[in-house]
C-alpha atoms as a PDB file:
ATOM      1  CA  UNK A   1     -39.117  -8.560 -15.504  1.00  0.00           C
ATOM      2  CA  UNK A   2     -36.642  -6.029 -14.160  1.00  0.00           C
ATOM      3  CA  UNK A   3     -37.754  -4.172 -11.566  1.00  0.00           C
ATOM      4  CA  UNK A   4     -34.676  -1.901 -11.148  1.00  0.00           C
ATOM      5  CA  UNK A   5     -32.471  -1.488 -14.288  1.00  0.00           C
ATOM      6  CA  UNK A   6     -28.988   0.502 -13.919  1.00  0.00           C
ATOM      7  CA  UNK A   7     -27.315   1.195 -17.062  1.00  0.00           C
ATOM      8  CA  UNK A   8     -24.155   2.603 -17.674  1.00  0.00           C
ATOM      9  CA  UNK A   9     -24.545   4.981 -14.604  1.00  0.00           C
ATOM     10  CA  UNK A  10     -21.568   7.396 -13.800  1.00  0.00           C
ATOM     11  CA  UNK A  11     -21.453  10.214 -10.862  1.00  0.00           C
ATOM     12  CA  UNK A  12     -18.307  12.425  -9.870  1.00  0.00           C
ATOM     13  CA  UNK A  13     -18.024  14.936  -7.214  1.00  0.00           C
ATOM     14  CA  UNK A  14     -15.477  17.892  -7.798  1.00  0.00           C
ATOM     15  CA  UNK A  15     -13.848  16.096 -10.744  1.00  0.00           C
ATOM     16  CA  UNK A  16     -13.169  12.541  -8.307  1.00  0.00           C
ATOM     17  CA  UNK A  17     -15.321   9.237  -9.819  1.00  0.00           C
ATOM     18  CA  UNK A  18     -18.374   7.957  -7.348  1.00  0.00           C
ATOM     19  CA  UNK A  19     -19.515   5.490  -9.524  1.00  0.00           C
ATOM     20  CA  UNK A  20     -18.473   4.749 -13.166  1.00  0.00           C
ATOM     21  CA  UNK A  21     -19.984   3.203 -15.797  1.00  0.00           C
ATOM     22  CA  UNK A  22     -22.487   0.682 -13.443  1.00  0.00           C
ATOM     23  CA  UNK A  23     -24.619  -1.959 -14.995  1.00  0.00           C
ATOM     24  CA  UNK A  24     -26.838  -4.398 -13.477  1.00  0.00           C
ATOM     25  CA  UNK A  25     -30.661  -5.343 -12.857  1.00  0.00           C
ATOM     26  CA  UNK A  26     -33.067  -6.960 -10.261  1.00  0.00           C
ATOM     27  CA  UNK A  27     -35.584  -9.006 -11.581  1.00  0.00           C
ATOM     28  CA  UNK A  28     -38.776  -9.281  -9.665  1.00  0.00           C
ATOM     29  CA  UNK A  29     -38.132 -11.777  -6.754  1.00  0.00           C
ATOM     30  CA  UNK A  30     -34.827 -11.572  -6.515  1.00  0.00           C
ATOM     31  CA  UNK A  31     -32.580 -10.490  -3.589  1.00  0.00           C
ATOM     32  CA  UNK A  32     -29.181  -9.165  -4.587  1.00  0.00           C
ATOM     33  CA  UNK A  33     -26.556  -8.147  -1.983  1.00  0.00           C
ATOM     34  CA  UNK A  34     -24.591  -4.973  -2.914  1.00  0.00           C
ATOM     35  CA  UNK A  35     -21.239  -5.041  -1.603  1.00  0.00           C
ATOM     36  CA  UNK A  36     -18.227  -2.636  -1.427  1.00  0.00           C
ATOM     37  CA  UNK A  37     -15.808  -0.671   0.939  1.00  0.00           C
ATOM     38  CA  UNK A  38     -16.406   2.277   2.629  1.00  0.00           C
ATOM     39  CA  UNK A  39     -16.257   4.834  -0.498  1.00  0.00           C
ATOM     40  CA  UNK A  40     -16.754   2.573  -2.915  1.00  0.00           C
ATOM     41  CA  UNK A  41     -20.124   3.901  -4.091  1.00  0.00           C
ATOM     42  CA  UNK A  42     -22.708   2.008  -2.442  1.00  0.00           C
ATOM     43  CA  UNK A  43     -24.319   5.372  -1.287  1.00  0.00           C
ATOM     44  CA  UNK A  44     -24.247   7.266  -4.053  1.00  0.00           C
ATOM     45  CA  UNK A  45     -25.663   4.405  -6.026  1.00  0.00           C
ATOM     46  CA  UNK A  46     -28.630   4.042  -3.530  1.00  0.00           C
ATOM     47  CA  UNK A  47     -29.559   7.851  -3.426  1.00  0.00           C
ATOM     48  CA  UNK A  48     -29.431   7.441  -7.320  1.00  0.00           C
ATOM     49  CA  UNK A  49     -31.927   4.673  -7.193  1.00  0.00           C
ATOM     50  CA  UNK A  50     -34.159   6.652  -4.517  1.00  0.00           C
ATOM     51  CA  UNK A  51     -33.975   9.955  -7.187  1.00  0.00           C
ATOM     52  CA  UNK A  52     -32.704  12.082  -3.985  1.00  0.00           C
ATOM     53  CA  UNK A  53     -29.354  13.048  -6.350  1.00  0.00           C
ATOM     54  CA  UNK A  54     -29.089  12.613 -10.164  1.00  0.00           C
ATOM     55  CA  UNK A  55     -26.767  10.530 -12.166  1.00  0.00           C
ATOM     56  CA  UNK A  56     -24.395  12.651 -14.894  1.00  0.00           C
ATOM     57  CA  UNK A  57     -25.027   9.962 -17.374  1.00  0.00           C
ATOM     58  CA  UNK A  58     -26.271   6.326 -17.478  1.00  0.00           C
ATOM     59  CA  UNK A  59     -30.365   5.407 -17.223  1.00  0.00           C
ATOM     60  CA  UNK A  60     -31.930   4.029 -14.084  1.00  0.00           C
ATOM     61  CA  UNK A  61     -35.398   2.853 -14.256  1.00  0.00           C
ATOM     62  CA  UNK A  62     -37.602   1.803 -11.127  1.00  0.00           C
ATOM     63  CA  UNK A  63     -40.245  -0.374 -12.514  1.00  0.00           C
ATOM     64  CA  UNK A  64     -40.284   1.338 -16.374  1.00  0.00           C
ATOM     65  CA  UNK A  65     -40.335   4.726 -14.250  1.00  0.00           C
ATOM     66  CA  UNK A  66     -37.734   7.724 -13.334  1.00  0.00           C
ATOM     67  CA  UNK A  67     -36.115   7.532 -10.130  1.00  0.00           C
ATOM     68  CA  UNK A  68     -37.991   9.887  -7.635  1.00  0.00           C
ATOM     69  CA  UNK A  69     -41.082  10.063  -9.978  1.00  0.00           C
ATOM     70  CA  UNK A  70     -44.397   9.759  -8.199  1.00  0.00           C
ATOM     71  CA  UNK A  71     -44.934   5.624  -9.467  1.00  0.00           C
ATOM     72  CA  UNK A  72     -41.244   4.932  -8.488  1.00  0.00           C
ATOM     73  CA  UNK A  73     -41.984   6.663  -5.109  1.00  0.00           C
ATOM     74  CA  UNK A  74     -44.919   4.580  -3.981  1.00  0.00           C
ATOM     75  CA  UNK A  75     -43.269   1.394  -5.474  1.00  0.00           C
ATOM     76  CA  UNK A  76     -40.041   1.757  -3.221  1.00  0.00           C
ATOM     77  CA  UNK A  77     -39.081   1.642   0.493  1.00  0.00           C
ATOM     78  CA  UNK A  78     -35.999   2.587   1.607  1.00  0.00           C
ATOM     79  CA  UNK A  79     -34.120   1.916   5.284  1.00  0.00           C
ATOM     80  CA  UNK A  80     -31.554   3.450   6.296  1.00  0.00           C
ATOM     81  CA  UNK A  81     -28.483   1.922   8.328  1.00  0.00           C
ATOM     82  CA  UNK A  82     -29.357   4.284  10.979  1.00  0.00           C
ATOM     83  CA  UNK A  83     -32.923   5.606  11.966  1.00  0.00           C
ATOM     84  CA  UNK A  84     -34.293   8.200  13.461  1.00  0.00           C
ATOM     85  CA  UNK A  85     -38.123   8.978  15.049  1.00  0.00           C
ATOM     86  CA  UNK A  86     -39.758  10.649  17.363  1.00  0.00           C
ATOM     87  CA  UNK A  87     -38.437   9.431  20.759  1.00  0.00           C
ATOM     88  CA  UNK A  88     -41.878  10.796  22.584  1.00  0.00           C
ATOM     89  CA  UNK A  89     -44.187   8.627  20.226  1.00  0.00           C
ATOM     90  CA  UNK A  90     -45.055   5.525  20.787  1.00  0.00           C
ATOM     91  CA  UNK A  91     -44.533   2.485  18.135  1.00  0.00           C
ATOM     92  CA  UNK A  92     -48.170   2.671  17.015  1.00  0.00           C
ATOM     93  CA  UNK A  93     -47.881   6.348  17.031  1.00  0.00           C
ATOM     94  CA  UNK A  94     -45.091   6.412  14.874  1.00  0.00           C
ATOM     95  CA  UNK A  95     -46.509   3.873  12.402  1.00  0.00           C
ATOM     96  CA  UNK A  96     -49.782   5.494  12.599  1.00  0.00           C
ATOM     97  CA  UNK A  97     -48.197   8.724  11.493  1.00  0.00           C
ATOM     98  CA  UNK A  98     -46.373   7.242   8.260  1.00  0.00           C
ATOM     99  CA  UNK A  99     -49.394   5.377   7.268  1.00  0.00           C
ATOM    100  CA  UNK A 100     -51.481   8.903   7.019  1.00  0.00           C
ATOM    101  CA  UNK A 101     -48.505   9.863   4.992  1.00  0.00           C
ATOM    102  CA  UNK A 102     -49.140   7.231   2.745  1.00  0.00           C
ATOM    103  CA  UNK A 103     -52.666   7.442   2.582  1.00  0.00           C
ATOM    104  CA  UNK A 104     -52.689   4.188   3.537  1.00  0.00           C
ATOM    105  CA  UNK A 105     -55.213   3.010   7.285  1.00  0.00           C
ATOM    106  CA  UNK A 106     -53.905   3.830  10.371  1.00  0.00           C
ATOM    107  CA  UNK A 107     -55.648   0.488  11.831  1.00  0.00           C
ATOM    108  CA  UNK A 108     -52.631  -1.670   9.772  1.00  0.00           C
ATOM    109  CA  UNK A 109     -50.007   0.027  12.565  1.00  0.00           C
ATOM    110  CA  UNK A 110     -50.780  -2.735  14.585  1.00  0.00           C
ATOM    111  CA  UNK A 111     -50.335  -5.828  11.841  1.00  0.00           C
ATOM    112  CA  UNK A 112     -46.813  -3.705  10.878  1.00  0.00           C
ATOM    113  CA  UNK A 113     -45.607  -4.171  14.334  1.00  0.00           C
ATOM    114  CA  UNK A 114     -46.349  -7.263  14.870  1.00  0.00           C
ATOM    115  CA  UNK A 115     -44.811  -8.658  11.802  1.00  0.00           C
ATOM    116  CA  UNK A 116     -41.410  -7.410  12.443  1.00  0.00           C
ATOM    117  CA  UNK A 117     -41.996  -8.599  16.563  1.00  0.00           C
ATOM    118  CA  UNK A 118     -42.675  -5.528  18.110  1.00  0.00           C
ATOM    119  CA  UNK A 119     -46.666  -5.913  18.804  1.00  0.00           C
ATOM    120  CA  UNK A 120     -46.109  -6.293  22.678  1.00  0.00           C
ATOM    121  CA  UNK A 121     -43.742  -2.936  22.364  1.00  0.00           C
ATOM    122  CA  UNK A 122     -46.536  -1.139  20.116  1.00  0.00           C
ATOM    123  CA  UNK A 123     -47.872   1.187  23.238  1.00  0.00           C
ATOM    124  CA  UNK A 124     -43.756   2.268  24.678  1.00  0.00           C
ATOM    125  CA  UNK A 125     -42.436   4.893  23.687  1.00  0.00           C
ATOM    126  CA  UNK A 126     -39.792   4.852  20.905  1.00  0.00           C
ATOM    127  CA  UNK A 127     -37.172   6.686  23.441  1.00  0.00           C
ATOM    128  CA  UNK A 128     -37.039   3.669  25.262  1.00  0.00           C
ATOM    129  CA  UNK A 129     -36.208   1.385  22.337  1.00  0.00           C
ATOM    130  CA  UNK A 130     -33.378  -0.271  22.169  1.00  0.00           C
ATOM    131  CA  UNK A 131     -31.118  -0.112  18.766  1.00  0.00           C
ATOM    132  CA  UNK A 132     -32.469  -3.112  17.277  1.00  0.00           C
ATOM    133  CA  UNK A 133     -36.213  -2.172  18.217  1.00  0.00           C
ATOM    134  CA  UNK A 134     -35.755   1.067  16.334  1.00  0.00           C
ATOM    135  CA  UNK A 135     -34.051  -1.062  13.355  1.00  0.00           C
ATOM    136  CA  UNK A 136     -37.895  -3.001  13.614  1.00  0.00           C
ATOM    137  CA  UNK A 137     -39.918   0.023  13.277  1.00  0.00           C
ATOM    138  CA  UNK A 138     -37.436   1.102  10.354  1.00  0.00           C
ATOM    139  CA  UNK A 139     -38.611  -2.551   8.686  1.00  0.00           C
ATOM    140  CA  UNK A 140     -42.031  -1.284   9.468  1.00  0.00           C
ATOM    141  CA  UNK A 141     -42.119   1.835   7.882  1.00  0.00           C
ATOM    142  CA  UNK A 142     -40.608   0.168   5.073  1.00  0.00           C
ATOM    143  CA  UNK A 143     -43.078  -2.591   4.494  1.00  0.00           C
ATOM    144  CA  UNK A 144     -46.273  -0.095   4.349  1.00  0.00           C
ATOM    145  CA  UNK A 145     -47.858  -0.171   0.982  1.00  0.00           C
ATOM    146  CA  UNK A 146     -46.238  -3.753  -0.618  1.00  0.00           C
ATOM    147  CA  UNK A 147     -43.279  -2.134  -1.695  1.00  0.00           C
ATOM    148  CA  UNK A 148     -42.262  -3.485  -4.850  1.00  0.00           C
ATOM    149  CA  UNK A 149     -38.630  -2.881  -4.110  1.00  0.00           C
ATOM    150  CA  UNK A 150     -36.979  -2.336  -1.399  1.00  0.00           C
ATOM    151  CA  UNK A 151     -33.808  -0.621  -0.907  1.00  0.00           C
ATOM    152  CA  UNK A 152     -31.897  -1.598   2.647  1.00  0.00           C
ATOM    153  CA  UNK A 153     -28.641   0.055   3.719  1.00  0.00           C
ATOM    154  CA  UNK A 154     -26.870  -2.245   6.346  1.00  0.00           C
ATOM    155  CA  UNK A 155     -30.602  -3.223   7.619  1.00  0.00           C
ATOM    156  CA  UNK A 156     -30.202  -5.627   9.795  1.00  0.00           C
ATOM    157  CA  UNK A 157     -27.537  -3.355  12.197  1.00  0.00           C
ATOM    158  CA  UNK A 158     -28.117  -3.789  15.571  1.00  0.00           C
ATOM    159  CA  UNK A 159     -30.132  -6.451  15.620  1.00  0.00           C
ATOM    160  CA  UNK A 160     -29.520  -9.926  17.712  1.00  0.00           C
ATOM    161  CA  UNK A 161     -29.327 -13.495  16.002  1.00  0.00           C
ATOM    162  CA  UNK A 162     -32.626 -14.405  16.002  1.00  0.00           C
ATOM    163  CA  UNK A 163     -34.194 -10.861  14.511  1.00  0.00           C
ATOM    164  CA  UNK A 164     -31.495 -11.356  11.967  1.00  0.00           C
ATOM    165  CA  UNK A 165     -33.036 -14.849  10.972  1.00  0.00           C
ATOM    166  CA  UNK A 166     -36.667 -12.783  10.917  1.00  0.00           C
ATOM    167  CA  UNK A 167     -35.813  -9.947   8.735  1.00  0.00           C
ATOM    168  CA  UNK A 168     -34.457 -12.557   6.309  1.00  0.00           C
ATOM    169  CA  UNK A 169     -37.760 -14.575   6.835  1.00  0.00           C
ATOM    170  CA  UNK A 170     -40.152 -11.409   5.951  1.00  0.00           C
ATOM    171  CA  UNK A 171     -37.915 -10.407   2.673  1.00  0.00           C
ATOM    172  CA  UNK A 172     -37.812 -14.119   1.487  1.00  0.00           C
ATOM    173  CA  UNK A 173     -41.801 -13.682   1.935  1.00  0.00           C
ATOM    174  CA  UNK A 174     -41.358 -10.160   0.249  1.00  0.00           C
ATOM    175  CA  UNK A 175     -39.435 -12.155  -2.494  1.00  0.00           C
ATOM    176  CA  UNK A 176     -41.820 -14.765  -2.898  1.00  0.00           C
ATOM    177  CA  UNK A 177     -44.682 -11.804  -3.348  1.00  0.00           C
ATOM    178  CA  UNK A 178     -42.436 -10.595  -6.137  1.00  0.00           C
ATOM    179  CA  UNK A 179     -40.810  -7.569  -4.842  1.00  0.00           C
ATOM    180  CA  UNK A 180     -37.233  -6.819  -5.402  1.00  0.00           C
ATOM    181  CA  UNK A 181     -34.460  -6.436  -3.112  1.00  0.00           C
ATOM    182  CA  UNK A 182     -31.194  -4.309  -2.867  1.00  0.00           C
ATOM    183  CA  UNK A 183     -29.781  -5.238   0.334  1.00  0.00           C
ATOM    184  CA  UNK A 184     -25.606  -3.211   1.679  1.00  0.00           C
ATOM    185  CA  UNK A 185     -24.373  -5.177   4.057  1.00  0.00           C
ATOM    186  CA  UNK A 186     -20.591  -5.722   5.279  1.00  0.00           C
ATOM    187  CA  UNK A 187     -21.957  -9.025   7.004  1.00  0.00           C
ATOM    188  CA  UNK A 188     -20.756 -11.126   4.326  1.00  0.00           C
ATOM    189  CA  UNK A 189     -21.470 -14.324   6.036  1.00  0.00           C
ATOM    190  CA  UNK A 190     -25.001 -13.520   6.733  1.00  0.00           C
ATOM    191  CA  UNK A 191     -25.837 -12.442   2.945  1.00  0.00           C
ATOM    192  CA  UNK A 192     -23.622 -15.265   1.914  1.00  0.00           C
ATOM    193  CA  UNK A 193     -26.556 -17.765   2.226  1.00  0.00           C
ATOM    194  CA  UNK A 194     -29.720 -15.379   2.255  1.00  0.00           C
ATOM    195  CA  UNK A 195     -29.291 -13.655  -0.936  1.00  0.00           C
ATOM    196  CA  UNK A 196     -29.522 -14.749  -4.450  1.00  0.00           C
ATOM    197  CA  UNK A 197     -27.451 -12.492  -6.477  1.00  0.00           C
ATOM    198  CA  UNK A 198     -24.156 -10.960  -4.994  1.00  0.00           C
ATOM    199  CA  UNK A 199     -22.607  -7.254  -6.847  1.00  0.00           C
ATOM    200  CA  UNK A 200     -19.492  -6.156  -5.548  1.00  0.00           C
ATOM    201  CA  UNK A 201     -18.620  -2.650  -6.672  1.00  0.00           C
ATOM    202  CA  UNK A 202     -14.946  -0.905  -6.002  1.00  0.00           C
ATOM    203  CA  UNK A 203     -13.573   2.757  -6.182  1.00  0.00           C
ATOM    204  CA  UNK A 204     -17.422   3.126  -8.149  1.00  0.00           C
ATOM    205  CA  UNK A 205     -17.135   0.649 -10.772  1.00  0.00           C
ATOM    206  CA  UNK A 206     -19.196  -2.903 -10.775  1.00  0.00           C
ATOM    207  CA  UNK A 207     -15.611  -5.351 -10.469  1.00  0.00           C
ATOM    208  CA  UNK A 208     -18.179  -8.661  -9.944  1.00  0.00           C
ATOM    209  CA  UNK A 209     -21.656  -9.858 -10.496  1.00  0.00           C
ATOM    210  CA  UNK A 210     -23.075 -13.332 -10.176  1.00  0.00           C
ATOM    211  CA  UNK A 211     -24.448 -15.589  -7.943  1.00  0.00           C
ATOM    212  CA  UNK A 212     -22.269 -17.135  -5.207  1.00  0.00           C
ATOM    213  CA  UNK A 213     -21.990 -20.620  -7.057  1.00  0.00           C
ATOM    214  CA  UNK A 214     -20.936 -18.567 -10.140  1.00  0.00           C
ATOM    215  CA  UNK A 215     -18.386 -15.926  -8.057  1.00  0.00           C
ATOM    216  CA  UNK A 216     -16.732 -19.127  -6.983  1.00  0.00           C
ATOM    217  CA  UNK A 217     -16.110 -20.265 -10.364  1.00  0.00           C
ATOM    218  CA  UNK A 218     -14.939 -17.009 -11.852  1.00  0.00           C
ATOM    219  CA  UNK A 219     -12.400 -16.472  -8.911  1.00  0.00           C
ATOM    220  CA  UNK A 220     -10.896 -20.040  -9.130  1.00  0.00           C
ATOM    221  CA  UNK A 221      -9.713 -19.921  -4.995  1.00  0.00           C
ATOM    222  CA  UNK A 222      -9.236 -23.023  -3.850  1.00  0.00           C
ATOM    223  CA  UNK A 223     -11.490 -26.045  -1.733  1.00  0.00           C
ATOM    224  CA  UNK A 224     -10.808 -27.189   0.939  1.00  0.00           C
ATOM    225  CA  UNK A 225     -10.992 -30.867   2.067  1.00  0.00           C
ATOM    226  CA  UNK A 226     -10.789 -32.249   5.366  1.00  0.00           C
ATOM    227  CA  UNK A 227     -11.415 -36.171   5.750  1.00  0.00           C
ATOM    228  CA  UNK A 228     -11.641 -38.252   8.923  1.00  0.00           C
ATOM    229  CA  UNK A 229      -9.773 -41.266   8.445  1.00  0.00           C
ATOM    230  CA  UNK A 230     -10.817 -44.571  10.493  1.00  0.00           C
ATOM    231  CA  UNK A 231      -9.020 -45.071  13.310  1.00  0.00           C
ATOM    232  CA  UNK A 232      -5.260 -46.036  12.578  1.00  0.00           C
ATOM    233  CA  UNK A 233      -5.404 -45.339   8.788  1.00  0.00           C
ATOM    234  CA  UNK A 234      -4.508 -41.620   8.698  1.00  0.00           C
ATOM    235  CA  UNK A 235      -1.026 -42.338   7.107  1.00  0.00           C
ATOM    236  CA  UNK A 236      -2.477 -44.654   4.538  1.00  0.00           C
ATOM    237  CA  UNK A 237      -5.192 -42.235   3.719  1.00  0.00           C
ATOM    238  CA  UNK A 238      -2.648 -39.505   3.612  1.00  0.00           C
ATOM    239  CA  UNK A 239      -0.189 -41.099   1.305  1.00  0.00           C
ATOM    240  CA  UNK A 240      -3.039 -42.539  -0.766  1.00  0.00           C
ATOM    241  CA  UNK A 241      -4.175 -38.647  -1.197  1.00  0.00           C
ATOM    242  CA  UNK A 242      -0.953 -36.847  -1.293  1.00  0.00           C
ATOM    243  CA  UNK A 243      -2.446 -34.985   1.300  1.00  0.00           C
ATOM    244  CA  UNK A 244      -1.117 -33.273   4.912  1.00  0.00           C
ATOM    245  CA  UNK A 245      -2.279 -34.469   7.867  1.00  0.00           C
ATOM    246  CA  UNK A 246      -3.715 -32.759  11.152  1.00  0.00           C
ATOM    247  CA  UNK A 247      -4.711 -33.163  14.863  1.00  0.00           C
ATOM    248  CA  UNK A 248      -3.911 -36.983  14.072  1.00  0.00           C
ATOM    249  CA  UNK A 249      -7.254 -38.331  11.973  1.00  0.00           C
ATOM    250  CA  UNK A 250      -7.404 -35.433  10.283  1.00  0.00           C
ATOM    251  CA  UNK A 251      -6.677 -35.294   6.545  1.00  0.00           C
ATOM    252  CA  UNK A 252      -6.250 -32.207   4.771  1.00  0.00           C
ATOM    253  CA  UNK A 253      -5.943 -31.421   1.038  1.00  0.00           C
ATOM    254  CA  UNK A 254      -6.757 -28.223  -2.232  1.00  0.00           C
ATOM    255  CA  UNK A 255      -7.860 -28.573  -4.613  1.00  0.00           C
ATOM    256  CA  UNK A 256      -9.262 -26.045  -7.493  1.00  0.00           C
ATOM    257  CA  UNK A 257     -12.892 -26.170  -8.819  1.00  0.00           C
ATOM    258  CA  UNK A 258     -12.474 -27.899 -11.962  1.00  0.00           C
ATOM    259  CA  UNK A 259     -10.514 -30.800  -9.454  1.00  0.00           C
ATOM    260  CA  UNK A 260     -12.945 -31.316  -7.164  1.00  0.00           C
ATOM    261  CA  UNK A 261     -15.031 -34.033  -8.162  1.00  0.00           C
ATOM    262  CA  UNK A 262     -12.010 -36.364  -9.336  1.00  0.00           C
ATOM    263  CA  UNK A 263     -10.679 -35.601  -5.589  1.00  0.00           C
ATOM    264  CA  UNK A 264     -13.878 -36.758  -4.572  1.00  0.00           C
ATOM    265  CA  UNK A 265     -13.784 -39.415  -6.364  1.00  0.00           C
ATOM    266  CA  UNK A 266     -10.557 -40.388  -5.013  1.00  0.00           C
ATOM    267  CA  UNK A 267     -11.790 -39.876  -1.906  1.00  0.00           C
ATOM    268  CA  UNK A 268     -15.064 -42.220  -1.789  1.00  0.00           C
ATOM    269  CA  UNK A 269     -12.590 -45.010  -3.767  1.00  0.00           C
ATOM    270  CA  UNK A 270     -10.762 -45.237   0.087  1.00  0.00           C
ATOM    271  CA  UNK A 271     -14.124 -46.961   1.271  1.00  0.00           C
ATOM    272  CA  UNK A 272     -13.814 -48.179   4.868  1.00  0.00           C
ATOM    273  CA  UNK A 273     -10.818 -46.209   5.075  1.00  0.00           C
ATOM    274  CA  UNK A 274     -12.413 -43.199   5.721  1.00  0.00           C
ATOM    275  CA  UNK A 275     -15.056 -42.022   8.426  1.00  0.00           C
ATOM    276  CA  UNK A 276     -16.263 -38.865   6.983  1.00  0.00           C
ATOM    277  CA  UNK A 277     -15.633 -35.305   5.474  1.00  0.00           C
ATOM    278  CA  UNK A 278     -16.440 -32.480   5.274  1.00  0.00           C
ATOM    279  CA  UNK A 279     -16.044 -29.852   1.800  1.00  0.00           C
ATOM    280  CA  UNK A 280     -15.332 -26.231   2.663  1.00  0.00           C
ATOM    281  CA  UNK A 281     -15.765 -23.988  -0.349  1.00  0.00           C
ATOM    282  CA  UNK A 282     -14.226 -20.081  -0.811  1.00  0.00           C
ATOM    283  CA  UNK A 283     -16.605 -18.212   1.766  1.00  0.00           C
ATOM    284  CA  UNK A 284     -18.190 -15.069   0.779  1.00  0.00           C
ATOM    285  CA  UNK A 285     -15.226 -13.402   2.689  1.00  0.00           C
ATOM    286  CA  UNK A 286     -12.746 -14.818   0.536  1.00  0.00           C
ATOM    287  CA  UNK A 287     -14.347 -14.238  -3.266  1.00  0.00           C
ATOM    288  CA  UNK A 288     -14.910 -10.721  -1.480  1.00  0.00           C
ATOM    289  CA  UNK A 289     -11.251 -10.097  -0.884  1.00  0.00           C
ATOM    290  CA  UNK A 290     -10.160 -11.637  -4.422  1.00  0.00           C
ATOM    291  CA  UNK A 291     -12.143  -9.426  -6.473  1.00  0.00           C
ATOM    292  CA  UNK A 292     -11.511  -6.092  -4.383  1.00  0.00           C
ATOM    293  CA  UNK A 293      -7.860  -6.968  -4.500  1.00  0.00           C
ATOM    294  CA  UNK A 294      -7.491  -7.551  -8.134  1.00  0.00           C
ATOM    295  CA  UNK A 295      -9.524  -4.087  -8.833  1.00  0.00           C
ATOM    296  CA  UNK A 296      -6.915  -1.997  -6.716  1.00  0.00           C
ATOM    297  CA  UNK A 297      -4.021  -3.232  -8.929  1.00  0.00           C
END
């Protein structure tokens, strides 16, 4: 089941293209990273979704409904990349405020905190927060009412390692619950392994759209290979490979998807030869840069 379809969605502003012609879904469960340059239509795409500005053609359903109508409303949350609350109210003030505004108890303020780590912080006031504190009551806010998608501009900004590795534990929880998620980030390596769909949009059109695995495949960049050869039997294991060597064990070689299980092959046929290795695949960063540079031609 989709729980956010976009279909053939285009927006201009004083005759110059925001987004044209953009086409994809998120099925219930899944976590899709939406990726793009500054200006390449993230925003306008998100405020689309929300129903705060209107698409000149295209369809965009949240849940079966119109963006901004009442059931899409109190199905989504949305957080910002930057928040903004009261800096005299406390945490549990401030939660306790947007749970009256969604009808929902005031007595959950307390759970909310504590699930995004900020229970012991729940009676301080919000002025002295720091950054990644207020990013945590943003989360909050967010996660009132079981959202059933949930719509996160560069959400984890500001925050140190080990919040990052939380937020990604409550939306794989979110996930698992069946909610949707539409996460911008421009921390490629952190969405690289916490996300299972990746869309990379450029000057406003969709240029990619499949999982990491299947990014790979489509760009065709090359692997990378390193093997550590037994002591003394670098230069054999070189030759044997055709490969370059480095820092004197150290084997090097490429070699392109469709090669890379012969190569293995070749590799594991050395035996005692060789120590270990290690397989380093096109990173996020690199599919990233391949398909943004072949849309600007």
């Amino acid at each position: 089941m989709h729980n956010l379809t976009i279909d053939g969605v285009s927006k201009s502003f004083d005759g110059i293209s925001a987004l044209r012609d953009v086409s994809f879904s998120v099925d219930a469960g899944q976590k899709v990273a939406l990726l793009g340059h500054n200006g390449a239509g993230k925003t306008t795409l998100m405020k689309a979704i929300l129903g705060l500005q209107g698409a000149d053609s295209g369809r965009i359903e949240v849940l079966g409904s119109a963006p901004g109508s009442a059931r899409a409303r109190a199905s989504v949350a949305y957080l910002p990349e930057n928040v903004a609350f009261h800096s005299a109210l406390t945490g549990r003030e401030q939660m306790r405020l947007y749970l009256r505004l969604r009808r929902q108890p005031a007595r959950l303020a307390d759970d909310l905190l504590d699930r995004v780590g900020l229970g012991p912080a729940a009676g301080r006031r919000i002025g002295t927060y720091s950054k990644g504190m207020r990013q945590k009551v943003g989360l909050a806010q967010a996660l009132i009412g079981q959202p059933r998608l949930l719509i996160l501009d560069e959400p984890t900004s500001g925050l140190d390692p080990v919040a990052r590795r939380d937020f990604y534990a409550i939306l794989d929880d979110l996930a698992r619950g069946g909610a949707s998620i539409l996460l911008s980030s421009h921390a490629l390596t952190e969405v690289e392994a916490r996300t299972d769909r990746i869309v990379i949009l450029s000057k406003g059109a969709v240029v990619a759209d499949d999982t990491l695995i299947g990014l790979r495949a489509q760009a065709g960049l090359p692997t990378h290979i390193q093997v550590a050869a037994r002591q003394g039997a670098a230069d054999e294991v070189a030759q044997r490979l055709s490969a370059g060597r480095r820092n004197g064990v150290m084997v090097e070689l490429t070699c392109t998807p469709e090669d890379k299980l012969a190569r293995l092959g070749e590799i594991t046929a050395l035996g005692p030869l060789v120590r270990d290795l290690d397989v380093v695949p096109p990173s996020l960063d690199d599919i990233y840069e391949h398909f943004s540079r072949r849309a600007e031609r």
